[in-house]
Structure formats: structure tokens, C-alpha cells
N, C-alpha and C. Protein backbone atom coordinates (compact mmCIF):
# COMPACT_ATOMS: atom_id res chain seq x y z
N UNK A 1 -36.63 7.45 14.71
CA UNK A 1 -36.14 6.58 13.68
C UNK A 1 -34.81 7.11 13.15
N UNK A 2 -34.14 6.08 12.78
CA UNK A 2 -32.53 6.63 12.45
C UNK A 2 -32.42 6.87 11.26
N UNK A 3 -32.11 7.77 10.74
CA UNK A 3 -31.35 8.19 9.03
C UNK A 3 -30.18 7.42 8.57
N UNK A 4 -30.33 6.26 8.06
CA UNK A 4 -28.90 6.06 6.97
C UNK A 4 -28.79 7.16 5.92
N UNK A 5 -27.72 6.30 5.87
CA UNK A 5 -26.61 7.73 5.08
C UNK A 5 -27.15 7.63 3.64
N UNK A 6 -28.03 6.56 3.13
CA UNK A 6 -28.52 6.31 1.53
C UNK A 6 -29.69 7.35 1.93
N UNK A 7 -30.20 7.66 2.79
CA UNK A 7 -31.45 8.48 2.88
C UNK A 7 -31.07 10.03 2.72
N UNK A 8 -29.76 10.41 3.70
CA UNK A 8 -29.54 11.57 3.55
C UNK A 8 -27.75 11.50 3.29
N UNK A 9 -27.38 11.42 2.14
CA UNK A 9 -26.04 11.12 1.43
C UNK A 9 -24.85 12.32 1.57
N UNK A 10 -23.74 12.51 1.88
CA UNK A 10 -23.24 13.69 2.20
C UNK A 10 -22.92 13.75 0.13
N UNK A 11 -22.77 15.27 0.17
CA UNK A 11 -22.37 16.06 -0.70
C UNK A 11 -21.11 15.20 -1.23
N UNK A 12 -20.74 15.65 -2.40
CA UNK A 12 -19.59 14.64 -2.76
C UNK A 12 -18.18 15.09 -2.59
N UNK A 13 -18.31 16.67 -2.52
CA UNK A 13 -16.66 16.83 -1.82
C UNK A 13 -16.62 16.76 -0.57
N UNK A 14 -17.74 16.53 0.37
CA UNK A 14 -17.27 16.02 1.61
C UNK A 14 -17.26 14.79 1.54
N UNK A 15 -17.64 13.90 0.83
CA UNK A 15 -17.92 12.31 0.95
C UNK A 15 -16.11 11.91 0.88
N UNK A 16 -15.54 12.91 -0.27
CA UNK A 16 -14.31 12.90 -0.39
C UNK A 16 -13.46 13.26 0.40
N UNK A 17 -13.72 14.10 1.01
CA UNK A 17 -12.79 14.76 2.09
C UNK A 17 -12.82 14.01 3.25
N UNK A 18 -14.27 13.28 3.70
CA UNK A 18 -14.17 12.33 4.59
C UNK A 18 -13.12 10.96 4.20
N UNK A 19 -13.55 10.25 3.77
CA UNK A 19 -12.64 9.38 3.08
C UNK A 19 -10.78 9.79 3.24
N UNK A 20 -10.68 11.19 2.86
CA UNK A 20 -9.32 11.73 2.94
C UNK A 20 -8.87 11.82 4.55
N UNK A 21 -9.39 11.83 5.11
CA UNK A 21 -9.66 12.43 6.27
C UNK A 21 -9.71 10.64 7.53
N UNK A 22 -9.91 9.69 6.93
CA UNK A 22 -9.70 8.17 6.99
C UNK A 22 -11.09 7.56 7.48
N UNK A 23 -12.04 8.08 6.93
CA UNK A 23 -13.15 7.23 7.05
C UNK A 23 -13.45 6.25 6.51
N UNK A 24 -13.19 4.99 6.64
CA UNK A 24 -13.37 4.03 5.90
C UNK A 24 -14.25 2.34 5.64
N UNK A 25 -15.56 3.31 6.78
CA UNK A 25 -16.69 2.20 6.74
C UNK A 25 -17.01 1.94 5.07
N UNK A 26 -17.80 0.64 5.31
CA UNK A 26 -18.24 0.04 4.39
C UNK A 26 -19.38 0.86 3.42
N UNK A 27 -20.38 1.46 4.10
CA UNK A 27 -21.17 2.42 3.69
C UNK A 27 -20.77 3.49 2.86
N UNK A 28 -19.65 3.79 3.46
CA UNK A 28 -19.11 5.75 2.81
C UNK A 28 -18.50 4.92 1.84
N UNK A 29 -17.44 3.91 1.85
CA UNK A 29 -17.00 3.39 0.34
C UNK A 29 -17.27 2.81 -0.45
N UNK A 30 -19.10 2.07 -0.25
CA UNK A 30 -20.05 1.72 -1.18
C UNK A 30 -20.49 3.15 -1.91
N UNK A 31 -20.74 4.17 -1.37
CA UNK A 31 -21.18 5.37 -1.46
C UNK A 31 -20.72 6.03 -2.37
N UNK A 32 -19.26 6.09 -1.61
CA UNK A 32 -17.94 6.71 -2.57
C UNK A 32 -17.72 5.83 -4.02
N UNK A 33 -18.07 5.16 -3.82
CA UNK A 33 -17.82 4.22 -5.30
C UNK A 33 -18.57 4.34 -6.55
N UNK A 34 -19.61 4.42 -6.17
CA UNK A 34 -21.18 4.60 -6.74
C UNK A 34 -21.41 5.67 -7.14
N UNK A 35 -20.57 6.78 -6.61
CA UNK A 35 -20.70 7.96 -6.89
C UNK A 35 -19.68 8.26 -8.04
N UNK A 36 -18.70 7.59 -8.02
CA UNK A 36 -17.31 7.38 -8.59
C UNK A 36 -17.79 7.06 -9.94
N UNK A 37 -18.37 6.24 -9.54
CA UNK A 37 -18.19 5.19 -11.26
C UNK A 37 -19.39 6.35 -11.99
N UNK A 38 -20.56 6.42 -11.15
CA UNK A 38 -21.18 7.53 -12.15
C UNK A 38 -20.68 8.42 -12.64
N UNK A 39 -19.73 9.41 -11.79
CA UNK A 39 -18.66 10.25 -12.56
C UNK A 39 -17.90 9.59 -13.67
N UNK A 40 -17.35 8.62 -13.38
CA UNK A 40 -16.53 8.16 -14.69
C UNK A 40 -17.30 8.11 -15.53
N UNK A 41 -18.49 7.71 -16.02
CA UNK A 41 -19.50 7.36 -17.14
C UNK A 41 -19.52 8.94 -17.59
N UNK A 42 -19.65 10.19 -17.06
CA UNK A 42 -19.45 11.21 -17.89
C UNK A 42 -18.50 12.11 -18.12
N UNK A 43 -16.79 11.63 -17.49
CA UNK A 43 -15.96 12.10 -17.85
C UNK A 43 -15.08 12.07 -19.50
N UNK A 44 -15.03 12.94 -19.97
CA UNK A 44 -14.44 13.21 -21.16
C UNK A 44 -13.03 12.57 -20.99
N UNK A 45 -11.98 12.54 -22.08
CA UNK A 45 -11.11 12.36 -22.23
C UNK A 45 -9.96 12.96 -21.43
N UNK A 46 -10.13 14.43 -21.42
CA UNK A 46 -9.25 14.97 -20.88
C UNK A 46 -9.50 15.10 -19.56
N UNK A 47 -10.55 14.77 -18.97
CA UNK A 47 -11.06 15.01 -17.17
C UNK A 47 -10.17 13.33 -17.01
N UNK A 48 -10.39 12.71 -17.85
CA UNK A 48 -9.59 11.37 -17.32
C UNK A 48 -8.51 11.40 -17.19
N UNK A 49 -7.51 11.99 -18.54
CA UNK A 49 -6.25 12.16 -17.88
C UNK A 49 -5.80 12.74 -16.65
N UNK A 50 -6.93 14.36 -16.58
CA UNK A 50 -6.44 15.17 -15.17
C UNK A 50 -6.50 13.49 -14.16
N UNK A 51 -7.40 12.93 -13.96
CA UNK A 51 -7.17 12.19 -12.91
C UNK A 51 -6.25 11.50 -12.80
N UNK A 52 -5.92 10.84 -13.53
CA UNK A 52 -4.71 9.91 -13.53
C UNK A 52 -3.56 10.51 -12.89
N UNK A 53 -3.41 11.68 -13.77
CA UNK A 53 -1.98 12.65 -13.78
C UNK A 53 -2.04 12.90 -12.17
N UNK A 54 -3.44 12.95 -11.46
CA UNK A 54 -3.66 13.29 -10.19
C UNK A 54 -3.35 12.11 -8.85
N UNK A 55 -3.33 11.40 -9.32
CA UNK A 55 -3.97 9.76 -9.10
C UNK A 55 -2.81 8.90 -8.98
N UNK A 56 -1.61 9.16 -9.13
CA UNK A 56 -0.23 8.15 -9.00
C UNK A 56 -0.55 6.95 -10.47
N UNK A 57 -1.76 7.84 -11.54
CA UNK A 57 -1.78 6.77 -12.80
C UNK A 57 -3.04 5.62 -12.71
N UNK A 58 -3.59 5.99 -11.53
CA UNK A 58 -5.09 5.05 -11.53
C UNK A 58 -5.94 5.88 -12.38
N UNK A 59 -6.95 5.28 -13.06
CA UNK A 59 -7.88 5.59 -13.64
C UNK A 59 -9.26 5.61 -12.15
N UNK A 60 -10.26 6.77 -12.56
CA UNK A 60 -11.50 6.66 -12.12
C UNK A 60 -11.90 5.33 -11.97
N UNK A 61 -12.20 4.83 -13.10
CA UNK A 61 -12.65 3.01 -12.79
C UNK A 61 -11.73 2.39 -12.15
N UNK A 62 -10.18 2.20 -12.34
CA UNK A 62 -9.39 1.61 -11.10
C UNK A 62 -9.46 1.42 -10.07
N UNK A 63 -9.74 2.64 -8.96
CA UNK A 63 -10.23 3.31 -8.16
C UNK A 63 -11.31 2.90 -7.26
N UNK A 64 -12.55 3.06 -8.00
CA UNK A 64 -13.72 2.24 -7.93
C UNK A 64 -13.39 1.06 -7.66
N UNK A 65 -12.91 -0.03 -8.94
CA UNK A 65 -12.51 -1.52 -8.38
C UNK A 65 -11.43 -1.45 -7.43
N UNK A 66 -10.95 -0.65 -7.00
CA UNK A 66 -9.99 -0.60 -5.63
C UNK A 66 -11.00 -0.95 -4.10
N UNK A 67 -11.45 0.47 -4.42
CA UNK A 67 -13.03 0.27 -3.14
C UNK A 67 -13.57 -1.43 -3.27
N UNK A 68 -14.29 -1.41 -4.21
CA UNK A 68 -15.06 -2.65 -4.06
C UNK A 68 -14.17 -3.86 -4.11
N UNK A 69 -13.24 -4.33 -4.48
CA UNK A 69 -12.33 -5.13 -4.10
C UNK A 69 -12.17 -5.03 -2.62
N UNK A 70 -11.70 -4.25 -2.37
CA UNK A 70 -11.44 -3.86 -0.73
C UNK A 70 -12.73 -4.11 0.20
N UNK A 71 -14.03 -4.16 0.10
CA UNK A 71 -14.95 -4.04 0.93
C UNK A 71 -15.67 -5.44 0.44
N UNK A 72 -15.27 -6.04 -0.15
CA UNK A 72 -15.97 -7.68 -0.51
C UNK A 72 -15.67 -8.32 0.86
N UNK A 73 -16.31 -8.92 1.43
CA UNK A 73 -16.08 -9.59 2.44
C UNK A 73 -15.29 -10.86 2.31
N UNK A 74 -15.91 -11.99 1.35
CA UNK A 74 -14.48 -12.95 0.56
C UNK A 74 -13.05 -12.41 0.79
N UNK A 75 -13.07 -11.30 0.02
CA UNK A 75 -11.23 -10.68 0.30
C UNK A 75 -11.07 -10.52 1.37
N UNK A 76 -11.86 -10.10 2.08
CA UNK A 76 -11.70 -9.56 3.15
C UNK A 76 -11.39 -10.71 4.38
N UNK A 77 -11.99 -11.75 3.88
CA UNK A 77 -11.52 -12.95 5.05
C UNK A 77 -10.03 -13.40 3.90
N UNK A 78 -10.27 -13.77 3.07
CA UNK A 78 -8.35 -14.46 2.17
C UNK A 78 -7.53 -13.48 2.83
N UNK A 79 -7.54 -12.10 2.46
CA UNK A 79 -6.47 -11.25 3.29
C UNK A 79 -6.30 -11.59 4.40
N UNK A 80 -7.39 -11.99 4.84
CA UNK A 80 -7.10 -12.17 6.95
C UNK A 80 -6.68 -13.45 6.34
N UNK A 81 -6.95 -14.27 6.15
CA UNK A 81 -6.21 -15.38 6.29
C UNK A 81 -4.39 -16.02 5.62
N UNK A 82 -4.40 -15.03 5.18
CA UNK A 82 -3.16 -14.77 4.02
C UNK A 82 -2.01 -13.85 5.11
N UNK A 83 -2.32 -13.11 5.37
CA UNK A 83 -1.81 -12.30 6.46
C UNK A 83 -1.46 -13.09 8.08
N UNK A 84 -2.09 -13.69 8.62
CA UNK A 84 -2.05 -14.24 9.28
C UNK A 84 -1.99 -15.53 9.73
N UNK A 85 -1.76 -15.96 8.24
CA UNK A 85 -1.45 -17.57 8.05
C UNK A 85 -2.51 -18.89 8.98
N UNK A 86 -3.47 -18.78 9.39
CA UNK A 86 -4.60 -19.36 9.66
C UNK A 86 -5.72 -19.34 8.72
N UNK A 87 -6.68 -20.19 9.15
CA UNK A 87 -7.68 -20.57 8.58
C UNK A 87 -8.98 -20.23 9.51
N UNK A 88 -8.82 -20.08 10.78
CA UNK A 88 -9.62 -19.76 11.75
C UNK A 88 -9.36 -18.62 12.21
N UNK A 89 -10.49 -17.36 11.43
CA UNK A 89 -9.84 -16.12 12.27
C UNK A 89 -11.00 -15.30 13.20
N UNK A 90 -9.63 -14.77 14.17
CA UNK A 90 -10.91 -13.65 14.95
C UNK A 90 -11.35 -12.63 14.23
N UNK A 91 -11.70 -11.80 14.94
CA UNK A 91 -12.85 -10.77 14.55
C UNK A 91 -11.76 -9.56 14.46
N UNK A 92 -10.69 -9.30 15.36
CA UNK A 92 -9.77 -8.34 15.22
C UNK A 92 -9.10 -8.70 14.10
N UNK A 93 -8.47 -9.66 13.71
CA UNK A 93 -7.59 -10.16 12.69
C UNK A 93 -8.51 -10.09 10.98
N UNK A 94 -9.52 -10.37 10.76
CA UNK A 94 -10.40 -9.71 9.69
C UNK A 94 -10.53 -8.05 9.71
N UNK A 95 -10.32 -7.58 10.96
CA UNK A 95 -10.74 -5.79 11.34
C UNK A 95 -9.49 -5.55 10.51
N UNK A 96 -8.10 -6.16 10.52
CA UNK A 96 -6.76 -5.68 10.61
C UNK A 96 -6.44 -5.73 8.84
N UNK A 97 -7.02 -6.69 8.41
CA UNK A 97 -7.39 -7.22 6.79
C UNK A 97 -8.07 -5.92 6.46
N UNK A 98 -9.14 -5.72 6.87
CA UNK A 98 -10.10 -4.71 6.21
C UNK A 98 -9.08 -3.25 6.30
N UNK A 99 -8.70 -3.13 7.55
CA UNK A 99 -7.97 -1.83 7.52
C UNK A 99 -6.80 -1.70 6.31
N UNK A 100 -6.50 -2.96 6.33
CA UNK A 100 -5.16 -2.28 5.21
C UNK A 100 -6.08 -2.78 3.75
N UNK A 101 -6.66 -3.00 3.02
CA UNK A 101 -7.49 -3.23 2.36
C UNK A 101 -8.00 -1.95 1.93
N UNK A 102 -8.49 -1.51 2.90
CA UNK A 102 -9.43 -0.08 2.49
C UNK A 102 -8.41 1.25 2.95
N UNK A 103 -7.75 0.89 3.42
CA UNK A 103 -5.98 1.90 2.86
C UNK A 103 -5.56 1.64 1.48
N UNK A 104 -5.40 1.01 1.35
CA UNK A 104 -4.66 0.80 -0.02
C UNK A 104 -5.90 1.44 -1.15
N UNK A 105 -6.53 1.09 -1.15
CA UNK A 105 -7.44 1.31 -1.95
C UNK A 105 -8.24 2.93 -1.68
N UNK A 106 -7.74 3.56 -0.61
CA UNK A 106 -8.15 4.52 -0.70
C UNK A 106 -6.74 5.33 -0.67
N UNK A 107 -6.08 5.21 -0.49
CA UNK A 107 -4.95 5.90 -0.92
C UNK A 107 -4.54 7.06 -2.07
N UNK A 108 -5.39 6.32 -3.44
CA UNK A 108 -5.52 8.15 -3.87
C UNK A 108 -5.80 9.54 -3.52
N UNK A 109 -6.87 9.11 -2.57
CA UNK A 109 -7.31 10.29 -1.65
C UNK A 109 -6.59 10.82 -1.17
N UNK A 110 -5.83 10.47 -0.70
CA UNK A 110 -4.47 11.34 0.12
C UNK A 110 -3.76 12.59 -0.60
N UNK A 111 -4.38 12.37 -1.48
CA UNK A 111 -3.03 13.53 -2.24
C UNK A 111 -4.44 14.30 -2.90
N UNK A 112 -3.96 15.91 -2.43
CA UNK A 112 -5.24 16.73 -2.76
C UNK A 112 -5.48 17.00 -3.90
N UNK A 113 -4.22 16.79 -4.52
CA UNK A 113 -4.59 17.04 -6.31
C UNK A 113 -5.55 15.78 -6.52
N UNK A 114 -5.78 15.36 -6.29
CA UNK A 114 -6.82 13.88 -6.66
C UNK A 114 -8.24 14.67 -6.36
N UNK A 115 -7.73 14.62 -5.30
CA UNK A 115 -9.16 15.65 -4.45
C UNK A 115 -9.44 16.24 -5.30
N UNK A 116 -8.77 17.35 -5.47
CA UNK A 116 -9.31 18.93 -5.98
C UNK A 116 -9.54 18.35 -7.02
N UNK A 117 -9.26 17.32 -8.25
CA UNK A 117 -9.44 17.36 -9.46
C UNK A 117 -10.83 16.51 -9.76
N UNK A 118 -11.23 15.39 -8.46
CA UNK A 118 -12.45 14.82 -8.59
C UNK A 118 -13.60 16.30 -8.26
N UNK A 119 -13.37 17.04 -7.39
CA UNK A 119 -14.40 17.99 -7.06
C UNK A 119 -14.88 18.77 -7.93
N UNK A 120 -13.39 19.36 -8.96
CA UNK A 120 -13.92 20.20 -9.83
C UNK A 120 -14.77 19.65 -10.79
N UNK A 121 -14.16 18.22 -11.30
CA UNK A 121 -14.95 17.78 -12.26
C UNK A 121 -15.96 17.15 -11.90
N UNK A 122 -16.72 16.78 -10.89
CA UNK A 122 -17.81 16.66 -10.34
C UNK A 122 -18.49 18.22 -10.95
N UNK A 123 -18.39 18.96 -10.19
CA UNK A 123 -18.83 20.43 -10.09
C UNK A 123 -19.49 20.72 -11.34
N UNK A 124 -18.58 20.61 -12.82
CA UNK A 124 -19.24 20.51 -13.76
C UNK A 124 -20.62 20.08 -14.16
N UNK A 125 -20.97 18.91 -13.71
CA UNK A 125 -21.91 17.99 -13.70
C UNK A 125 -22.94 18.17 -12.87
């Protein structure tokens, strides 16, 4: 029998580092999100700014609605169809939507001060 990843969940600085690293199934950024927003619910004032300051100025919750914006399937077909100016799309041309979709939106990740500053303040917790 197969293990999903809700059964056995990676750790959260690898969940992050994957993500950094360009993993960007639907699963790891439901995952990553969920994990996200719970962090935000117990970040203090000043763990929020570190992020931002970390973050190119997104907030934790930004972030989050970045992911889930990005992985809605609705957007996910308007982008393909917005992008590609049809109404009838293939299966590569929605793939090509989702990819830049869940780039953009994961794009904080890229920069390790984001990283390092979600891990530590995870760590706390």
C-alpha cells in the first residue's frame, strides 16, 4: 500500500527547501500552505516583520494566498486561457499555466533569507 505524503508529511524545513529547490506539485503546496498559515496564526509582531523584510514585503498570509491562488484549478484553466488566447485548451498548455502560477507564487522561496527566517521561527514553536 502506498504512503501519501498527508500520512507521512516531510519536516517543515525540508518541505521548504523542497519547494526552494522547485518542487511544485499540488500536494507539497497544499502542504506548504497549511503549514504556513498555521505558522502565521502564532507569529508575533516582530517574526512578521522578519518575514516581510525577508520576503521582497509579502506577508506570511500573502504567501499562503499566493500558493492557493496558484493551485485552484479555475485559475489555473483562465491563466491557460488568458495566456494562450483560446478557449479550448490542451493538457500541456494548462501544465504551462500551472508552471508559471506556482513560480510566481513560490518565488519567495528563492531567497534564503525567507528560508532561514521561516525555519527559525518555525523552530520556536
Amino acid at each position: 500500500m502506498a504512503v501519501s505524503a498527508n500520512e507521512n508529511p516531510l519536516p517543515f524545513d525540508a518541505l521548504v527547501e523542497s519547494v526552494a529547490k522547485g518542487v511544485r506539485d499540488e500536494e507539497t503546496l497544499t502542504e506548504l500552505a497549511a503549514k504556513l498559515a498555521a505558522l502565521d496564526a502564532l507569529m508575533n509582531e516582530n517574526e512578521q516583520l522578519m518575514i516581510k523584510a525577508s520576503s521582497g514585503g509579502k506577508s506570511v498570509d500573502e504567501v499562503v494566498a499566493g500558493i492557493q491562488y496558484a493551485v485552484d484549478p479555475n485559475v489555473q484553466q483562465e491563466t491557460a486561457k488568458e495566456i494562450f488566447n483560446t478557449e479550448t485548451l490542451t493538457k500541456a498548455q494548462i501544465n504551462r499555466a500551472v508552471i508559471e502560477l506556482t513560480d510566481d507564487a513560490c518565488e519567495p522561496f528563492t531567497a534564503s533569507q525567507f528560508r532561514n527566517a521561516l525555519v527559525e521561527i518555525e523552530s520556536k514553536y
